[in-house]
Protein backbone atom coordinates (compact mmCIF):
# COMPACT_ATOMS: atom_id res chain seq x y z
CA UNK A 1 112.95 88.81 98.69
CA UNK A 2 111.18 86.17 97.41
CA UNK A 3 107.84 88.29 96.37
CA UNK A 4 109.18 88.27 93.02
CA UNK A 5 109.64 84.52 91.91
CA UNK A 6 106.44 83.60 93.68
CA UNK A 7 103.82 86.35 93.27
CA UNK A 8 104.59 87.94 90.12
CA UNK A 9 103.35 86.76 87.21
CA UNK A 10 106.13 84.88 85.33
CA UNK A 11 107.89 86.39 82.21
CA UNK A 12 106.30 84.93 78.96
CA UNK A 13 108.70 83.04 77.01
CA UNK A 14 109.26 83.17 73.44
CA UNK A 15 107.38 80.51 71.00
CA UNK A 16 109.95 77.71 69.95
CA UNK A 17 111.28 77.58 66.84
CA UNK A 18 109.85 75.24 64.27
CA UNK A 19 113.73 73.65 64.14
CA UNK A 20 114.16 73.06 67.67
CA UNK A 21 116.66 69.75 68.26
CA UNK A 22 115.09 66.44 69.87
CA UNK A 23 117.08 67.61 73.33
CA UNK A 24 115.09 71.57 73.04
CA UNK A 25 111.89 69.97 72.74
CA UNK A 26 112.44 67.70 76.24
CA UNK A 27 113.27 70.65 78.28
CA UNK A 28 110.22 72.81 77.22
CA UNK A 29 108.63 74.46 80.20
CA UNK A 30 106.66 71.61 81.91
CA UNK A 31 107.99 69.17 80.23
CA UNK A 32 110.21 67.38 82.16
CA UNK A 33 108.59 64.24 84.76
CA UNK A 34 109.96 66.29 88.13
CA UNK A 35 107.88 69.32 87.57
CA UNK A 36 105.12 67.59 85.79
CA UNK A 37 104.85 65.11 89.48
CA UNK A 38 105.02 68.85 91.53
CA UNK A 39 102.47 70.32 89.34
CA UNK A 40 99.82 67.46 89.30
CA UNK A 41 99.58 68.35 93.49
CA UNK A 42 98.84 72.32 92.12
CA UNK A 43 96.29 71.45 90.02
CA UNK A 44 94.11 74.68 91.93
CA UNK A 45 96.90 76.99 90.49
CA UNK A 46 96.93 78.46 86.88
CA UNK A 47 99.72 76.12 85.12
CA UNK A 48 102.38 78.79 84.53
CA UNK A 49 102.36 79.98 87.79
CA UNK A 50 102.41 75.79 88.95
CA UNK A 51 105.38 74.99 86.76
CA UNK A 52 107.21 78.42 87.68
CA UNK A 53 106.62 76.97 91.99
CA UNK A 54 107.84 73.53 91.15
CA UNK A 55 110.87 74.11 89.34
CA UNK A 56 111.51 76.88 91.52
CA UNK A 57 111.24 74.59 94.50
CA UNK A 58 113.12 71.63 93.08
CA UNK A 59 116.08 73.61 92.35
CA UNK A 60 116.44 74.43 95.82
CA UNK A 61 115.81 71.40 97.13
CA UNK A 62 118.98 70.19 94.63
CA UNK A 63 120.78 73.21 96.55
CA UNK A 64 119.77 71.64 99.54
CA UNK A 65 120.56 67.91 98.39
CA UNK A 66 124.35 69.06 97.79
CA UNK A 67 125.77 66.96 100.22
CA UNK A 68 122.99 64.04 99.67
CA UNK A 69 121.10 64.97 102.96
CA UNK A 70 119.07 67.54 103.46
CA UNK A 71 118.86 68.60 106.89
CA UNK A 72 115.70 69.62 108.70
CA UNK A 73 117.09 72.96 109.22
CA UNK A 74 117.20 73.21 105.43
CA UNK A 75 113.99 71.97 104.22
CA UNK A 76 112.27 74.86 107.09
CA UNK A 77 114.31 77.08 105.00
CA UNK A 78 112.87 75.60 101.75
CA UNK A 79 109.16 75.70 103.25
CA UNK A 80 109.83 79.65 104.17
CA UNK A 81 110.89 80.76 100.90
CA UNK A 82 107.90 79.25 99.51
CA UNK A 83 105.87 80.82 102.04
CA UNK A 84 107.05 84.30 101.41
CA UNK A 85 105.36 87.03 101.22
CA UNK A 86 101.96 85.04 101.02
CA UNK A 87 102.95 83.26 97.28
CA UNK A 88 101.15 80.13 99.31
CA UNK A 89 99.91 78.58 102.19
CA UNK A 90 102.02 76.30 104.90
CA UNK A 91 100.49 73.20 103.74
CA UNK A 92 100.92 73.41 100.18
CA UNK A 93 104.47 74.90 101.00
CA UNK A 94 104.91 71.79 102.99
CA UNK A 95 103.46 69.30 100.08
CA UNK A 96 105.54 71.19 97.53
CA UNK A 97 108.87 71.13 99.43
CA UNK A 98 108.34 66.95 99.92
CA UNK A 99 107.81 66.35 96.62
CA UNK A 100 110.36 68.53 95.51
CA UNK A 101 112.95 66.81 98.31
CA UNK A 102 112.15 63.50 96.80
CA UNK A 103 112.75 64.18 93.77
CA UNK A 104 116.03 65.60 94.24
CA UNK A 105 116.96 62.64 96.23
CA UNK A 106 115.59 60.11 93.86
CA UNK A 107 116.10 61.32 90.15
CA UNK A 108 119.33 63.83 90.97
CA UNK A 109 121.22 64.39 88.36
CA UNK A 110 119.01 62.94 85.71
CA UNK A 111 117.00 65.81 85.81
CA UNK A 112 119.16 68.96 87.23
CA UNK A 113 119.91 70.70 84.31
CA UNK A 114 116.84 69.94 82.83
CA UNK A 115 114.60 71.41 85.47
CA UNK A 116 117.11 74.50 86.36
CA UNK A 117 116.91 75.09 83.06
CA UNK A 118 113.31 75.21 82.45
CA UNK A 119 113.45 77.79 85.60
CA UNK A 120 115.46 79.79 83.09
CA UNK A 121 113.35 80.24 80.39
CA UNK A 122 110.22 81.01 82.59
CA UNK A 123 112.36 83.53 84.83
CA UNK A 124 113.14 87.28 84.52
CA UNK A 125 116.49 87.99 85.90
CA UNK A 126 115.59 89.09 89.09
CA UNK A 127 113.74 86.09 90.12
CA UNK A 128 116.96 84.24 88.86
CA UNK A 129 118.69 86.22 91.26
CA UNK A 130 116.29 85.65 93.48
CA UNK A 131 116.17 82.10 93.77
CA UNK A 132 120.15 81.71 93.56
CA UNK A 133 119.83 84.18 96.73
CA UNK A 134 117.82 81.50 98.25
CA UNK A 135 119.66 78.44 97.44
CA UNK A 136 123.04 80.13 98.85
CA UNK A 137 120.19 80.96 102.55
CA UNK A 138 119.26 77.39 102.89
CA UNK A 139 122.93 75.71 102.12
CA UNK A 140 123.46 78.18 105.25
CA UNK A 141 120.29 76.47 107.15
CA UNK A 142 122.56 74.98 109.38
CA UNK A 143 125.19 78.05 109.77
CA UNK A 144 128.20 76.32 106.98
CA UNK A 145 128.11 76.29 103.29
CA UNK A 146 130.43 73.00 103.05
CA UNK A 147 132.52 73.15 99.45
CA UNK A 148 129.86 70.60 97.89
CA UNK A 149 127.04 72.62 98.37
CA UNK A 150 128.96 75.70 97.20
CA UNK A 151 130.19 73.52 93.58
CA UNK A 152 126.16 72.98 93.41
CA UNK A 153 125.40 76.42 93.87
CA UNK A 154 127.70 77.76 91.49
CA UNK A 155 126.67 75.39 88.97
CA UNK A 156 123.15 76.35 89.52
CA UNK A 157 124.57 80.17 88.81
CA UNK A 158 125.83 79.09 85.67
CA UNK A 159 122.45 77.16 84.38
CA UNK A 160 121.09 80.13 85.57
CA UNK A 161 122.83 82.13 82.94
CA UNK A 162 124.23 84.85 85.62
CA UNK A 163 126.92 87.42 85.40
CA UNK A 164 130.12 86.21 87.21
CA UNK A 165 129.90 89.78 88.92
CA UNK A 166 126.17 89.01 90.03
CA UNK A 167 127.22 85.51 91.96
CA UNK A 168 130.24 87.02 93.53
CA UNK A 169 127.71 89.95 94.80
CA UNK A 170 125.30 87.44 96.24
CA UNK A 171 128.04 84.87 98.03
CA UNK A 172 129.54 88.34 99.76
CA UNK A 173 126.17 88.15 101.48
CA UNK A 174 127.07 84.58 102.67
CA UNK A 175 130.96 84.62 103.10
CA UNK A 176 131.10 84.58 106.99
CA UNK A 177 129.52 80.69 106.36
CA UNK A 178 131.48 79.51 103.78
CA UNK A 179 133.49 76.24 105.10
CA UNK A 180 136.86 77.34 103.90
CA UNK A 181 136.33 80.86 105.28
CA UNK A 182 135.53 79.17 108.39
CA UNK A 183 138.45 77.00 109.00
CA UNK A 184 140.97 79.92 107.90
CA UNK A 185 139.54 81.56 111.02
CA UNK A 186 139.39 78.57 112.99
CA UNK A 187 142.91 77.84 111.84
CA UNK A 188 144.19 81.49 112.83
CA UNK A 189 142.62 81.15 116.03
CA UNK A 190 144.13 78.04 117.01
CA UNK A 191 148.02 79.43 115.83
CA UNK A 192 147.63 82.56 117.93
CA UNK A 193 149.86 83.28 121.12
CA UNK A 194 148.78 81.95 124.35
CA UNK A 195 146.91 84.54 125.98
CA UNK A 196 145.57 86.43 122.84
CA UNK A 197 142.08 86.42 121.57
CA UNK A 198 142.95 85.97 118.18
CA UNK A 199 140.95 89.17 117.20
């Protein structure tokens, strides 16, 4: 699913206007000091297509970074989506999914917005879809979405500039490892009769 955000070639954005604000101007596309860092170890890539990887990868590693830890579980699930479908090779998925870890952990929410943002403007909706498809898979790494990784990832949805209708469509897909889902069931299970299943 991830063919899209990492082999296509990324949707052109529009030229800035000459008014842009102070705060415009710091989140143009590869502008910001956590992509920038990502994109200096892609220097073999064309730059669009280096920018569109790193802020890509950094806004799944702030998925993954929800609950300040990311697991190892979660950063294999990082290095796969990177991997798919051939968009690059193990080691630079590897390099790329380090850098972007550390500066999730390091920078946070300093530069969140910023860099989800900048995903924005160099995405097509699809690949937006795409990548909030992803960060929903690796909160799951470890088989629970805990309620501060699903906060992140919803407001990830909303920097993503997503229909309401388009999240709800994608966390169907992950419901059975939601937390609260989870303990409802756990919950039920525990209050049933002695000597039912609970099913």
């Amino acid at each position: 699913m991830f063919h899209r955000f990492f082999n296509a070639k990324p949707t052109p954005t529009a030229a800035p206007a000459p008014a842009a604000t102070a705060p415009d101007a710091a989140i143009a596309a590869g502008d910001t000091a956590t992509v920038r860092r990502i994109v200096a170890k892609l220097e073999s890539m064309p730059p669009e297509q280096a920018r569109f990887i790193a802020a890509a990868a950094y806004t799944l590693a702030r998925a993954a970074n929800a609950d300040l830890d990311i697991s190892d579980e979660e950063t294999t699930a990082i290095e796969t989506a990177l991997q798919s479908e051939s968009s690059i090779d193990e080691a630079t998925a590897v390099l790329v999914t380090e850098m972007a870890k550390l500066q999730a952990k390091t920078v946070g929410a300093t530069e969140d917005y910023v860099v989800v943002r900048e995903f924005r403007k160099l995405a097509n909706e699809a690949q937006r879809l795409d990548v909030l498809r992803a960060c929903f898979a690796i909160s799951a790494a470890n088989g629970t979405i805990s309620a501060e990784e699903a906060t992140v990832v919803n407001e990830i949805a909303r920097e993503l500039d997503l229909e309401p209708a388009q999240v709800n469509a994608i966390r169907a897909e992950f419901h059975d490892q939601l937390s609260a889902v989870q303990e409802v069931r756990r919950v039920a299970g525990a209050d049933a009769p002695a000597g039912t299943s609970g099913s």
